[in-house]
N, C-alpha and C. Protein backbone atom coordinates (compact mmCIF):
# COMPACT_ATOMS: atom_id res chain seq x y z
N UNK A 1 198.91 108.86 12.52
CA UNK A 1 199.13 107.91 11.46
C UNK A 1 198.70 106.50 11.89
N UNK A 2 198.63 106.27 12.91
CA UNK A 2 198.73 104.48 13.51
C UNK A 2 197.26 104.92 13.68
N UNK A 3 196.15 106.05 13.63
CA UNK A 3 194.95 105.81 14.04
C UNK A 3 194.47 105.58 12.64
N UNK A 4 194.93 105.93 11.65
CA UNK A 4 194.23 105.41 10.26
C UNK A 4 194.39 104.27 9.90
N UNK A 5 195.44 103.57 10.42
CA UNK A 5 195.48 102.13 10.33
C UNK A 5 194.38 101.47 11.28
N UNK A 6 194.76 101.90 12.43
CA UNK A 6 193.47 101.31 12.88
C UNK A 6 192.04 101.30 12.54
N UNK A 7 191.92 102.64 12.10
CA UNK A 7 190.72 102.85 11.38
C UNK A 7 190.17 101.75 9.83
N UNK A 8 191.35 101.66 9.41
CA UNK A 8 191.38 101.32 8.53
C UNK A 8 191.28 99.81 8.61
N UNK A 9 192.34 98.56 9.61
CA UNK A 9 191.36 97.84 9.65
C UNK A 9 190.35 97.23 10.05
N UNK A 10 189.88 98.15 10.97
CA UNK A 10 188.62 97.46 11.63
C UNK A 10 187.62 98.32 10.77
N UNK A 11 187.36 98.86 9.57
CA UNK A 11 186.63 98.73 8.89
C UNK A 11 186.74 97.81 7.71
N UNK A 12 187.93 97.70 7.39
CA UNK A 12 188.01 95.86 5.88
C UNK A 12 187.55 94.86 7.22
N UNK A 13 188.06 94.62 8.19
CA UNK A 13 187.06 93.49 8.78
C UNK A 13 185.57 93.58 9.20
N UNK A 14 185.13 94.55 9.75
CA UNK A 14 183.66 94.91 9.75
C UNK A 14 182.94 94.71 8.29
N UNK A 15 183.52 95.18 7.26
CA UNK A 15 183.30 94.38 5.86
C UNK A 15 183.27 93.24 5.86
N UNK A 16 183.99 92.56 5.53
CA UNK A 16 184.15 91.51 5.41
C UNK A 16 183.47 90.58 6.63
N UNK A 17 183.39 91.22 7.60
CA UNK A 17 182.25 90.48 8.85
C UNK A 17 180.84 89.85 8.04
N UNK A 18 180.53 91.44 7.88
CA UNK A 18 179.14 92.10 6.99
C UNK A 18 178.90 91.09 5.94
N UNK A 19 179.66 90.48 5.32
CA UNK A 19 179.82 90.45 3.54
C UNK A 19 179.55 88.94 4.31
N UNK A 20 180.33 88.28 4.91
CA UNK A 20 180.62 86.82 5.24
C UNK A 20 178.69 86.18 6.59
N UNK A 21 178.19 87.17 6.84
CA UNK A 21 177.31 87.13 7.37
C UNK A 21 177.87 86.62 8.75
N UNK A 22 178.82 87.29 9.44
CA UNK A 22 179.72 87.32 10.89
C UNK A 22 180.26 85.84 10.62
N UNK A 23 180.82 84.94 9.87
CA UNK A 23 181.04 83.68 9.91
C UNK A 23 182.20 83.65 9.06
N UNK A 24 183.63 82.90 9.47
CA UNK A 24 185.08 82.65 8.97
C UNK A 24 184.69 82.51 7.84
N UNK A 25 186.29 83.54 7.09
CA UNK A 25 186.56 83.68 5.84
C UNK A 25 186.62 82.47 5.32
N UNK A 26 185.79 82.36 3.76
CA UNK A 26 186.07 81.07 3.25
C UNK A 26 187.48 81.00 2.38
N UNK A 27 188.31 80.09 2.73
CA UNK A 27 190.12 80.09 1.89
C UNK A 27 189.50 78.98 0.87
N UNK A 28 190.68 78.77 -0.51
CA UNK A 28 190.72 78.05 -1.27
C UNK A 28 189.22 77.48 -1.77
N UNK A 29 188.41 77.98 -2.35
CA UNK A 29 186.77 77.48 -2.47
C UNK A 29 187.08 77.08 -3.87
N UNK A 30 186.48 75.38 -4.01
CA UNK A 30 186.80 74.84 -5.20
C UNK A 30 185.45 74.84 -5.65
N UNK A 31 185.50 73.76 -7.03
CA UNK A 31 183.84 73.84 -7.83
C UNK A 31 183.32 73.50 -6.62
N UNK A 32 183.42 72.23 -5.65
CA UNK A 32 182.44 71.62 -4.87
C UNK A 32 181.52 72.80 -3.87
N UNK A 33 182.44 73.58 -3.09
CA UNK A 33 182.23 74.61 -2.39
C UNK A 33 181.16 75.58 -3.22
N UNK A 34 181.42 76.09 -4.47
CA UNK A 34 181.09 76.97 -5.27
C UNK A 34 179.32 76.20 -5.20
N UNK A 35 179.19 74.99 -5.25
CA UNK A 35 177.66 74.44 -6.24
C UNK A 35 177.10 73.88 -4.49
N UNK A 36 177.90 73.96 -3.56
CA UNK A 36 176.93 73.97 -2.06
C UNK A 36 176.53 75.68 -1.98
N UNK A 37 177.58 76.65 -2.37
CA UNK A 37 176.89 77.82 -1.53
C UNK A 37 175.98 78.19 -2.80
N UNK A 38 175.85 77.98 -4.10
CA UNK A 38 174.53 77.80 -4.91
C UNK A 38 173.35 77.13 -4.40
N UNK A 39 173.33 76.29 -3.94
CA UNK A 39 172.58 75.86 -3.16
C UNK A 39 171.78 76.34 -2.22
N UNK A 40 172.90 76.03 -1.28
CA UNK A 40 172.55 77.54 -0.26
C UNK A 40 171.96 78.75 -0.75
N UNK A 41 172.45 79.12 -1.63
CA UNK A 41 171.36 80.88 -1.67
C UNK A 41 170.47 80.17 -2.25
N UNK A 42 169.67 79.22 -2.64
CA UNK A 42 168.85 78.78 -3.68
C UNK A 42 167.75 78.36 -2.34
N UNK A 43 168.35 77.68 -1.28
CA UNK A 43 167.27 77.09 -0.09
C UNK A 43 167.46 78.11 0.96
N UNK A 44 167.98 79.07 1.30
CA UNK A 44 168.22 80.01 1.88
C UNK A 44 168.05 81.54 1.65
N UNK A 45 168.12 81.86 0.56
CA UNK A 45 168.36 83.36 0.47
C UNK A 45 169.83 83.84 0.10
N UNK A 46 170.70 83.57 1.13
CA UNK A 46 172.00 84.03 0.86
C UNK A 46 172.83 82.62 1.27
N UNK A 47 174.06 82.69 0.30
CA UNK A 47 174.81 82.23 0.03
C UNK A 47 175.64 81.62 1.15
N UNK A 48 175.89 82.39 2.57
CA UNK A 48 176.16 81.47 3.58
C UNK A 48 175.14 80.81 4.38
N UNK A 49 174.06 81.47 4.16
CA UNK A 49 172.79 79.90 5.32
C UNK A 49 172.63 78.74 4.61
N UNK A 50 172.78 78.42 5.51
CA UNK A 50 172.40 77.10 5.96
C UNK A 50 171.33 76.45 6.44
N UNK A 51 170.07 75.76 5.98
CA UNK A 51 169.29 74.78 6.95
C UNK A 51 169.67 73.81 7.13
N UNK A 52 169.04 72.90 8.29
CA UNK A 52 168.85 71.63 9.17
C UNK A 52 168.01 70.45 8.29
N UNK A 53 167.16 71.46 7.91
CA UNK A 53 165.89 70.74 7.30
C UNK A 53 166.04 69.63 5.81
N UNK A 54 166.00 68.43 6.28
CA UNK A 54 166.61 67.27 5.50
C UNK A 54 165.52 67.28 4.26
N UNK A 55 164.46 68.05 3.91
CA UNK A 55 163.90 68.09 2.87
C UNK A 55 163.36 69.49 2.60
N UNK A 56 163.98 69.48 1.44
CA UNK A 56 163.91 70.44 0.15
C UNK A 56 162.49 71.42 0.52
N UNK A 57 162.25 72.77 0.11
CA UNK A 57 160.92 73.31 0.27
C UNK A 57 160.48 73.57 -1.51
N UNK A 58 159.42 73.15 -1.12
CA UNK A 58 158.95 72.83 -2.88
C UNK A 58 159.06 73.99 -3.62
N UNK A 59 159.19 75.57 -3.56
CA UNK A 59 160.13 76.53 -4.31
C UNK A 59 161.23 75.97 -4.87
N UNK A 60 162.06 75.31 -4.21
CA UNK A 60 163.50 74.27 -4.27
C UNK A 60 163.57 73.89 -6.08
N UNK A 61 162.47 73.11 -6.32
CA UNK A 61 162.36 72.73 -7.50
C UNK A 61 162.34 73.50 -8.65
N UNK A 62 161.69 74.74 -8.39
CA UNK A 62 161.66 75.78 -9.51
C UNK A 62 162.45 77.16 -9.71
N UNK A 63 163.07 76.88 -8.49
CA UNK A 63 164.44 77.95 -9.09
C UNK A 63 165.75 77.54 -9.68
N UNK A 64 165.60 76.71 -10.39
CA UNK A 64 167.03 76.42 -11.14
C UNK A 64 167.29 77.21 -12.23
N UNK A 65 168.67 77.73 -12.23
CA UNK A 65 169.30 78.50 -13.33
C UNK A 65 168.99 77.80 -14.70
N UNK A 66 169.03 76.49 -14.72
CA UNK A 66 169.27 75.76 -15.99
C UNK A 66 167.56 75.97 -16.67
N UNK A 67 166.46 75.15 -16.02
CA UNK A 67 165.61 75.50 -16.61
C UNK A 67 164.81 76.69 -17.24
N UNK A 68 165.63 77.67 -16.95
CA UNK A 68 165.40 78.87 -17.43
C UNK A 68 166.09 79.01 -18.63
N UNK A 69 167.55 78.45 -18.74
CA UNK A 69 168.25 78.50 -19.78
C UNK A 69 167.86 77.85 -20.76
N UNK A 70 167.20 75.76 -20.31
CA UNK A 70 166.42 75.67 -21.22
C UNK A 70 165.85 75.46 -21.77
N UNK A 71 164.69 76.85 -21.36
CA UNK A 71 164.04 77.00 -22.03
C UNK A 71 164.03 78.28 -22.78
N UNK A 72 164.98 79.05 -22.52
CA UNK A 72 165.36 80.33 -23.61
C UNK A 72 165.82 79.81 -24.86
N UNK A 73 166.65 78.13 -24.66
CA UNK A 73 167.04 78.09 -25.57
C UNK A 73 166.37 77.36 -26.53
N UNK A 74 165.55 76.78 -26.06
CA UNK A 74 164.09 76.39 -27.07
C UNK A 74 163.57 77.39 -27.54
N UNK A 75 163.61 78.80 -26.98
CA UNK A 75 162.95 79.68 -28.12
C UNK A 75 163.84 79.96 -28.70
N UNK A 76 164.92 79.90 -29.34
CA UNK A 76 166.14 80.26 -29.81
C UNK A 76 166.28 79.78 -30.51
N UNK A 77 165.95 78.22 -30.52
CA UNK A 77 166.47 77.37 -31.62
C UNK A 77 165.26 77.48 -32.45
C-alpha cells in the first residue's frame, strides 16, 4: 500500500516537473503574470522561457492574438 503512494507521487511530480518545464510551481498567478507568460510563449515557444535578449525578434510583431481578431472582425462587420 505505501508503494502506491509512492508511486503515485513521484509520478504527479514528474508531471508537473514535465508540465512546469523542471522550474517551481507557479502559486497565486494574477492578470500581470498571465500577459508575461503570453508573452513568453509568443517570444519563446512555451510559456515558461524566457530570453535575455532586450529586443524583440521581428516574428514578435506578427503574432498577436488581437490582430487576427481584428481583422475577422472587419469581415464580420
Amino acid at each position: 500500500m505505501s508503494a502506491m503512494f509512492v508511486v503515485t507521487g513521484t509520478s504527479i511530480q514528474y508531471a508537473q516537473n514535465k508540465r512546469n518545464e523542471g522550474k517551481a510551481i507557479r502559486y497565486s498567478i494574477d492578470h500581470w503574470d498571465r500577459k508575461m507568460m503570453e508573452r513568453d510563449k509568443q517570444l519563446t515557444g512555451t510559456k515558461r522561457g524566457q530570453v535575455d535578449d532586450p529586443i524583440a525578434p521581428p516574428e514578435f510583431k506578427v503574432n498577436s492574438a488581437w490582430k487576427v481578431y481584428k481583422s475577422l472582425r472587419n469581415d464580420i462587420i
